[in-house]
Protein backbone atom coordinates (compact mmCIF):
# COMPACT_ATOMS: atom_id res chain seq x y z
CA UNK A 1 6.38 51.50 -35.00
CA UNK A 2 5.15 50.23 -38.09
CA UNK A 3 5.17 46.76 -36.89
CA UNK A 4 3.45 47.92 -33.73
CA UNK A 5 0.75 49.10 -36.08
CA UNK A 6 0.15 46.29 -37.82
CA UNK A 7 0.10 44.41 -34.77
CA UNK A 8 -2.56 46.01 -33.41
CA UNK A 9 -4.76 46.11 -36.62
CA UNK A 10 -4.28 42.25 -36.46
CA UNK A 11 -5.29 42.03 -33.13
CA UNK A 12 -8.67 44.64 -33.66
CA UNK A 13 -9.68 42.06 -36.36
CA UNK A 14 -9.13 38.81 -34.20
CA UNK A 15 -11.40 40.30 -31.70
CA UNK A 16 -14.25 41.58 -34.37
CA UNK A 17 -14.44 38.35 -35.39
CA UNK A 18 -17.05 35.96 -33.52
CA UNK A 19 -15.80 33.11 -31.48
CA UNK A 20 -17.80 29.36 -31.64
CA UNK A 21 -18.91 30.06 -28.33
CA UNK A 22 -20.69 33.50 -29.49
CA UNK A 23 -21.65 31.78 -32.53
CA UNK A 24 -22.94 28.47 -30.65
CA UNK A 25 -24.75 30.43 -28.29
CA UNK A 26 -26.37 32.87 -31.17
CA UNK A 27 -27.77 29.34 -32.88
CA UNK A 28 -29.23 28.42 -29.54
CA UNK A 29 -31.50 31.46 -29.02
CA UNK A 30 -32.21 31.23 -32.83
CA UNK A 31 -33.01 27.62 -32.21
CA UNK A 32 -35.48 28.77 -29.17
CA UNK A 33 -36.75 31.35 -30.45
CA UNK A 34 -38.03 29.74 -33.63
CA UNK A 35 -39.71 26.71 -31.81
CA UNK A 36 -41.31 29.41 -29.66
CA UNK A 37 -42.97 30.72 -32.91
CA UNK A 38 -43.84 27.76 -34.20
CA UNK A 39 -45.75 26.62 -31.04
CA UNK A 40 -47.54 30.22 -30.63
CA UNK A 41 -48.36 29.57 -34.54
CA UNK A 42 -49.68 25.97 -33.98
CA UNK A 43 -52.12 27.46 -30.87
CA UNK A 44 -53.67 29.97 -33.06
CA UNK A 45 -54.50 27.43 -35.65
CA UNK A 46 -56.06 24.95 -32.86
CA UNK A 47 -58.43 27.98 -31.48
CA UNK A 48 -59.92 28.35 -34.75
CA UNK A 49 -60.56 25.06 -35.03
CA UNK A 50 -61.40 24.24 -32.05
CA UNK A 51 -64.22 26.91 -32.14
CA UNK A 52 -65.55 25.41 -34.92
CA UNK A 53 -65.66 22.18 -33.62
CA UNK A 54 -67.87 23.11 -30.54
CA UNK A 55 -70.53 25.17 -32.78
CA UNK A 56 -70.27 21.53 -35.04
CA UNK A 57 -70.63 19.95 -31.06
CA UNK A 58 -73.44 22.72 -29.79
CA UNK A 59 -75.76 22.25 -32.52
CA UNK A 60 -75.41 18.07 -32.64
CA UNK A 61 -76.85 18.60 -29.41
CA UNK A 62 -79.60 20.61 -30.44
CA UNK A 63 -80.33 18.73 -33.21
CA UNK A 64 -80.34 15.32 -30.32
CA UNK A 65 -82.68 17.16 -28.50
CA UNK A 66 -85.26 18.22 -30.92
CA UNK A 67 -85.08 14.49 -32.18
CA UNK A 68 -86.44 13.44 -28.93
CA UNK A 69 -89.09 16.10 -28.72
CA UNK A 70 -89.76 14.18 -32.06
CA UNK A 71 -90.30 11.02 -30.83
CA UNK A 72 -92.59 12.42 -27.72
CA UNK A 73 -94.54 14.53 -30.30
CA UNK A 74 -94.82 11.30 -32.29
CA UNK A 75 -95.79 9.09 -29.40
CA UNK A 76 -98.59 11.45 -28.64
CA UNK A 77 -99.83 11.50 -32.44
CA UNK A 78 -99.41 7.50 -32.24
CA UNK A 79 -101.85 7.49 -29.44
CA UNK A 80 -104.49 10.23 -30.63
CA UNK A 81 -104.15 7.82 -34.21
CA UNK A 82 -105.32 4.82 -32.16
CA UNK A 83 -108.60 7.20 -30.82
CA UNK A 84 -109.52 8.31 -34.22
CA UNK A 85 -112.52 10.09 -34.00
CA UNK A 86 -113.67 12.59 -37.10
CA UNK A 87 -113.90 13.31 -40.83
CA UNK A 88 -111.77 15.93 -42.01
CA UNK A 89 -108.77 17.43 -40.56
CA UNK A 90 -108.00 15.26 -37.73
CA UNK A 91 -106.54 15.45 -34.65
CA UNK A 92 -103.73 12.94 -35.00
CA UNK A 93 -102.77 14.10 -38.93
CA UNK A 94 -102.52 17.63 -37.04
CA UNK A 95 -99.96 15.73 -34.86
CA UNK A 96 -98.02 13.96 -37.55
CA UNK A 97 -97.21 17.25 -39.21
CA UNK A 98 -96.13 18.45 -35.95
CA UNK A 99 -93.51 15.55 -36.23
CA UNK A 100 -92.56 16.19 -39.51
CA UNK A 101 -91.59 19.90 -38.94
CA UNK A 102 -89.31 18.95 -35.72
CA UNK A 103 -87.68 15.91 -37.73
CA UNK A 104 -87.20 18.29 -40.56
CA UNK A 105 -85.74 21.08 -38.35
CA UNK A 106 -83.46 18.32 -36.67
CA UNK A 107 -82.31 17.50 -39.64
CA UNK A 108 -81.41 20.84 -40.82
CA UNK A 109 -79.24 21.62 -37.59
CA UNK A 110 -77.38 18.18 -38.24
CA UNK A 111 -76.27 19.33 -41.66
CA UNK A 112 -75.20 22.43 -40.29
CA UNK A 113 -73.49 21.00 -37.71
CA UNK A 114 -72.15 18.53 -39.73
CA UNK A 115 -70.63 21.19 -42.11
CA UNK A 116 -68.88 22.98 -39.13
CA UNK A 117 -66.98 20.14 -37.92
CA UNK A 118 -66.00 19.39 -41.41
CA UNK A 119 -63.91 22.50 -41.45
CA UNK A 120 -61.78 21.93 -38.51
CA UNK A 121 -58.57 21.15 -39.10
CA UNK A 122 -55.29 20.67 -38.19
CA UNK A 123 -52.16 23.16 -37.86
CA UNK A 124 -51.11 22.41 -41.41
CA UNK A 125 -48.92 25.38 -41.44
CA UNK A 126 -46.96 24.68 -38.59
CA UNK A 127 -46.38 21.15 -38.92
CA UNK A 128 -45.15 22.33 -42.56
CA UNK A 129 -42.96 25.00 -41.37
CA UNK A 130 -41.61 22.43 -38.51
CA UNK A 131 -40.85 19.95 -41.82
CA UNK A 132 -38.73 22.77 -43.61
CA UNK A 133 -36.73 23.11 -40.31
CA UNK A 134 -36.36 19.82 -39.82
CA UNK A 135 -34.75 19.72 -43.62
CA UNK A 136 -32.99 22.69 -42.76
CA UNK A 137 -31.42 21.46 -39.94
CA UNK A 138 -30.24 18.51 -41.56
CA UNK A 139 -28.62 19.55 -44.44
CA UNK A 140 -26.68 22.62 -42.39
């Protein structure tokens, strides 16, 4: 009986233990479930900077379209120049400042949009984490 015992205490631990197929498949799902999160990680990094990049995108546009008010606004004070007529004030000086505020406005939307395409980016964290389980991977 005692052998009988010890038998079956053998055979409890033999089956406790995990096979290579248990442990082969547990490595898989690992394996899938960590490229999974590194994917979902590297979207949410591209939204933010994607966002960014098309207020950067919006306001180049603006800043393109007030420059060619610009140039109409300065055409017009090009042509009142040519009919100068007055002391003072004038009519075509009135237009030149005209100019100046709209090229200084397009300007200012340039820079800002010019700073918000500076800060996209690219998903630094993920392709780092991918790196460390690439070196993991290897050296296991």
């Amino acid at each position: 009986m005692a052998q009988n015992q010890v038998a079956q205490d053998q055979m409890k631990q033999m089956s406790e233990e995990p096979t290579i197929g248990k442990l082969v498949v547990d490595a898989q799902r690992d394996i899938s479930k960590l490229i999974s999160a590194e994917i979902q990680l590297a979207k949410t990094e591209l939204k933010v900077s994607v966002k960014a990049g098309g207020i950067g995108i919006a306001l180049f546009a603006v800043a393109g379209f007030i420059g060619l008010l610009s140039i109409i606004i300065f055409s017009v004070a090009l042509g009142f120049l040519i009919h100068w007529n007055g002391s003072g004030l004038d009519l075509h000086w009135a237009f030149l400042i005209v100019f100046g505020v709209y090229v200084l406005v397009a300007a200012l939307l340039a820079f800002v949009g010019f700073l918000s395409v500076k800060k996209v980016k690219g998903p630094e964290r993920a392709l780092a984490q991918a790196k460390q389980n690439k070196k993991a991977f290897k050296h296991s």
